[in-house]
C-alpha atoms as a PDB file:
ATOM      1  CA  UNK A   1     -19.770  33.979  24.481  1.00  0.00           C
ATOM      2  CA  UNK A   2     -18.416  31.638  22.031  1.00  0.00           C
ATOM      3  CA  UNK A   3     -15.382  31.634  24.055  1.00  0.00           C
ATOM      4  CA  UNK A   4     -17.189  30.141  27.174  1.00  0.00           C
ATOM      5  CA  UNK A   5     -19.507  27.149  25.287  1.00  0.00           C
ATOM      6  CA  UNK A   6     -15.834  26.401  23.913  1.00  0.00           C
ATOM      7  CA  UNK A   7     -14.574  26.393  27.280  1.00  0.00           C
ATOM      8  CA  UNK A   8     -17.748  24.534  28.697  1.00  0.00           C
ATOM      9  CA  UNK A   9     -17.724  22.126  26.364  1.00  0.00           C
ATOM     10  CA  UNK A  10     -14.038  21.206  26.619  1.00  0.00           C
ATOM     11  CA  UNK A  11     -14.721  20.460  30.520  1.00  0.00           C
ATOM     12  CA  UNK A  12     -17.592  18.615  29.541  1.00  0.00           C
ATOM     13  CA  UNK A  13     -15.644  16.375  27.215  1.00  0.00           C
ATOM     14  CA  UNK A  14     -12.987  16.067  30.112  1.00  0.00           C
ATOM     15  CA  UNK A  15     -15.425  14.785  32.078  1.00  0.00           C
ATOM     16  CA  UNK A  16     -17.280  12.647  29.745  1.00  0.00           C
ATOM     17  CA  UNK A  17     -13.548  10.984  28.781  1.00  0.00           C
ATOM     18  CA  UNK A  18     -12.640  10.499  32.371  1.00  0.00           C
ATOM     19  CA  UNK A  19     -15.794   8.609  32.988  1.00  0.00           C
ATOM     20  CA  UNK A  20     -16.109   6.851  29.992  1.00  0.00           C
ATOM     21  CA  UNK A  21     -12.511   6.035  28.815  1.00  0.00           C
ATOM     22  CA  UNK A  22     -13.404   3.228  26.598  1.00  0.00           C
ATOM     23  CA  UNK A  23     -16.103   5.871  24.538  1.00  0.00           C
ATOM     24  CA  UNK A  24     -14.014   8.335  24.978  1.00  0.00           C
ATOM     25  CA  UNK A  25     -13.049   8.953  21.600  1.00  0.00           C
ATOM     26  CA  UNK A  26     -13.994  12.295  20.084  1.00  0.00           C
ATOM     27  CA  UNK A  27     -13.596  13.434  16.139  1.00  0.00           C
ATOM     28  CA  UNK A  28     -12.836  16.780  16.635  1.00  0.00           C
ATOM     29  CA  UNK A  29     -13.343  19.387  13.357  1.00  0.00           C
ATOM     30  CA  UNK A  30     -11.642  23.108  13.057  1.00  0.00           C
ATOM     31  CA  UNK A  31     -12.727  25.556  10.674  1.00  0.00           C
ATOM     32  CA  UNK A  32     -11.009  29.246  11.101  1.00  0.00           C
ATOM     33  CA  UNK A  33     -11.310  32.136   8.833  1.00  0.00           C
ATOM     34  CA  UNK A  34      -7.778  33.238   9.598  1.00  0.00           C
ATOM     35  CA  UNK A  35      -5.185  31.549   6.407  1.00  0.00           C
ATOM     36  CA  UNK A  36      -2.080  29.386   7.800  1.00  0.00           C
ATOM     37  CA  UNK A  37       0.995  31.197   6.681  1.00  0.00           C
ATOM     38  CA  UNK A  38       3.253  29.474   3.545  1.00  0.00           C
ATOM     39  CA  UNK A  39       4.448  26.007   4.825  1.00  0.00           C
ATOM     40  CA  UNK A  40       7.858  26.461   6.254  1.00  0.00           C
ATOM     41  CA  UNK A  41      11.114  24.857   4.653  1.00  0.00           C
ATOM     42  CA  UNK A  42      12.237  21.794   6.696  1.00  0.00           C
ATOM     43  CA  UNK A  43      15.142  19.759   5.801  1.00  0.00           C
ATOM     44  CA  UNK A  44      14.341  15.635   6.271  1.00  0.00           C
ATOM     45  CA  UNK A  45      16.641  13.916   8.338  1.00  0.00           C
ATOM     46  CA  UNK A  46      18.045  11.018   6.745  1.00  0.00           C
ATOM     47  CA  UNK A  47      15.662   7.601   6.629  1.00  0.00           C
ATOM     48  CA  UNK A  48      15.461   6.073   9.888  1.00  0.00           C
ATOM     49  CA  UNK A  49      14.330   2.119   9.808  1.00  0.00           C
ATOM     50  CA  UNK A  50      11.229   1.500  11.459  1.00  0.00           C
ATOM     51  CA  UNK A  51       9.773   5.241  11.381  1.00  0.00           C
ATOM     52  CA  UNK A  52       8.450   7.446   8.690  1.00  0.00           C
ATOM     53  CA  UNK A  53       8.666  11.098   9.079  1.00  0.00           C
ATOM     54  CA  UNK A  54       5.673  13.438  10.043  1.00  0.00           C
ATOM     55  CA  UNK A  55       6.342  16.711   8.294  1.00  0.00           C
ATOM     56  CA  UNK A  56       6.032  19.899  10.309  1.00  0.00           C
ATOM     57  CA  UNK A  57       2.437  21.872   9.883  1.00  0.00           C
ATOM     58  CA  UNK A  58       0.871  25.053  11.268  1.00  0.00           C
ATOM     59  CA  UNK A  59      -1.692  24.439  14.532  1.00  0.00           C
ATOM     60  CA  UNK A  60      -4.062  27.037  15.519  1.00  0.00           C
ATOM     61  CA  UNK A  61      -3.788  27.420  19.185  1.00  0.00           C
ATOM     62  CA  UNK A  62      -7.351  29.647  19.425  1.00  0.00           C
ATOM     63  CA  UNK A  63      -5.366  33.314  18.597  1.00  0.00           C
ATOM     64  CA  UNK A  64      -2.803  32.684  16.012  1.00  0.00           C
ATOM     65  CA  UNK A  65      -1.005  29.935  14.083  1.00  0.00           C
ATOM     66  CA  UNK A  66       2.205  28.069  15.528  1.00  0.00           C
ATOM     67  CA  UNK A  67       4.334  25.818  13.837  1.00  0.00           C
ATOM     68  CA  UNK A  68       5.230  22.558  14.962  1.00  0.00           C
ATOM     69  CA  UNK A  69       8.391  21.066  13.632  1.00  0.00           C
ATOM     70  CA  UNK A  70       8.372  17.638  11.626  1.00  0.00           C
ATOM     71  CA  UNK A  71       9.177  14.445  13.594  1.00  0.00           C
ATOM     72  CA  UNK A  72       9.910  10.492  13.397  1.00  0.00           C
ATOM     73  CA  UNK A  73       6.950   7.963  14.299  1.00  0.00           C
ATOM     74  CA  UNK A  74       6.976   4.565  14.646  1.00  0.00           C
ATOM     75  CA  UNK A  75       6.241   2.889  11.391  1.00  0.00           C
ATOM     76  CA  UNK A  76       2.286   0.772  11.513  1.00  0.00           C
ATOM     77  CA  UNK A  77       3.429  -1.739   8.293  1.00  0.00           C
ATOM     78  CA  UNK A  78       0.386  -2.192   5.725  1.00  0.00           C
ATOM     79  CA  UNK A  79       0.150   2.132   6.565  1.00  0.00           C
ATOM     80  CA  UNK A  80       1.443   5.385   5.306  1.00  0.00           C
ATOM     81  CA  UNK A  81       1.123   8.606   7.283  1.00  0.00           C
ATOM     82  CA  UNK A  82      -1.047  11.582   5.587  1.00  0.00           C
ATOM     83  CA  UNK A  83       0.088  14.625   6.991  1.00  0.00           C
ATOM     84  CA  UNK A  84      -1.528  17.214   8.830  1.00  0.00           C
ATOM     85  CA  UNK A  85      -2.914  19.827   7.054  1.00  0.00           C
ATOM     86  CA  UNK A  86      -5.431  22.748   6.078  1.00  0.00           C
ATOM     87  CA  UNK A  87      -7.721  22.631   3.854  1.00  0.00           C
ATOM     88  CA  UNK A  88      -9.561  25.523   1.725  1.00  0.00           C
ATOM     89  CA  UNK A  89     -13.262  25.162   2.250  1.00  0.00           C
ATOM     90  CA  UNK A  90     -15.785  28.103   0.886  1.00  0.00           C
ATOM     91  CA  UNK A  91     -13.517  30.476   1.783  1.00  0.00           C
ATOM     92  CA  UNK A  92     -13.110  29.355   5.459  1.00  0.00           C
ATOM     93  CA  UNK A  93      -9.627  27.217   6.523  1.00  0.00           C
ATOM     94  CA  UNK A  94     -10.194  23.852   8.093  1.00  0.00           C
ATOM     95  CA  UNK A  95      -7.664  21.551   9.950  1.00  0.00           C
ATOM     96  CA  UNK A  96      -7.685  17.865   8.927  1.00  0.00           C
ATOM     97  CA  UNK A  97      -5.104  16.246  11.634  1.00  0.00           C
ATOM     98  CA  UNK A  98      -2.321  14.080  10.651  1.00  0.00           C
ATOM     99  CA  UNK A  99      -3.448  10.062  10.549  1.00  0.00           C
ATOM    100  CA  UNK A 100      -2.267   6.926   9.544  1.00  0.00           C
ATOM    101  CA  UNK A 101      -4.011   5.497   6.180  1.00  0.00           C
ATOM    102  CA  UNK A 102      -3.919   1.817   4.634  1.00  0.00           C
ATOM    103  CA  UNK A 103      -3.124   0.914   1.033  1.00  0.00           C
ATOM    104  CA  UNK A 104      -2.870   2.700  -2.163  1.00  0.00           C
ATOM    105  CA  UNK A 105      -6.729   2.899  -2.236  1.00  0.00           C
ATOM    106  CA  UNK A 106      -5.977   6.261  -0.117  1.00  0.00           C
ATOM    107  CA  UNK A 107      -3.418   7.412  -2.126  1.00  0.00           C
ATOM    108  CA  UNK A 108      -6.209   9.000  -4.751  1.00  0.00           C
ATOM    109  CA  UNK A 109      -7.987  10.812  -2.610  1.00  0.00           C
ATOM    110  CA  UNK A 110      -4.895  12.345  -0.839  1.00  0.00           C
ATOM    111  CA  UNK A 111      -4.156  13.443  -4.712  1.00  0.00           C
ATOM    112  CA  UNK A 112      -7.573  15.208  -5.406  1.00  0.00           C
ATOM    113  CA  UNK A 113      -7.129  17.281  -2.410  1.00  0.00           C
ATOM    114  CA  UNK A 114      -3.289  18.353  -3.238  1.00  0.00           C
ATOM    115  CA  UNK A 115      -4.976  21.342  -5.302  1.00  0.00           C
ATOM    116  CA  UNK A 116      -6.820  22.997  -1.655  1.00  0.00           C
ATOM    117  CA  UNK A 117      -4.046  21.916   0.764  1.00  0.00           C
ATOM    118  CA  UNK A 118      -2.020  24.488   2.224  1.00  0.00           C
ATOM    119  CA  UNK A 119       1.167  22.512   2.892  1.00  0.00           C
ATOM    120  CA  UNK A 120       2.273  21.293   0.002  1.00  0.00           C
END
């Protein structure tokens, strides 16, 4: 049953996006009881100018984890990139997606959550 509202609501927000592209937007939240496996060992390509590296992380495609290798992005100056990652919370696993942050005001906060994330 959850399965199908899932499903429903995923053509819904198809919908929704193709008629509304400009609202289109959705925040969408993941919390699984089901532990990401240890991070894996990647080595970091050399520096590239213009690009800052996305390390790789472990998606939940709705059955199991998969990992996704790291990869080069464009650079967005006055930004850093915060990683994708998962997050401990009461004992249930949740997924904050990889975004890009301004300034060292967001620096702090990615250090109180170090202690709960799974990827580091």
């Amino acid at each position: 049953m959850a399965m199908r509202n899932s499903l429903l609501l995923c053509v819904l927000l198809t919908l929704y996006a193709a008629a509304f592209p400009a609202a289109a937007q959705v925040n969408f939240s993941l919390d699984i009881e089901v532990a990401p496996p240890p991070a894996r060992v990647e080595v970091v390509p050399p520096p590239r100018p213009g690009y800052a590296w996305a390390p790789g992380y472990w998606r939940w495609d709705g059955h199991r984890h998969v990992w996704m290798v790291g990869r080069w992005m464009h650079e967005r100056p006055g930004s850093h990139w915060v990683a994708d990652r998962w997050v401990d919370r009461d004992g249930r696993h949740h997924f904050e997606p990889g975004h890009w942050d301004r300034g060292p005001e967001h620096v702090e906060h990615e250090h109180r959550a170090y202690e709960h994330d799974y990827r580091r």
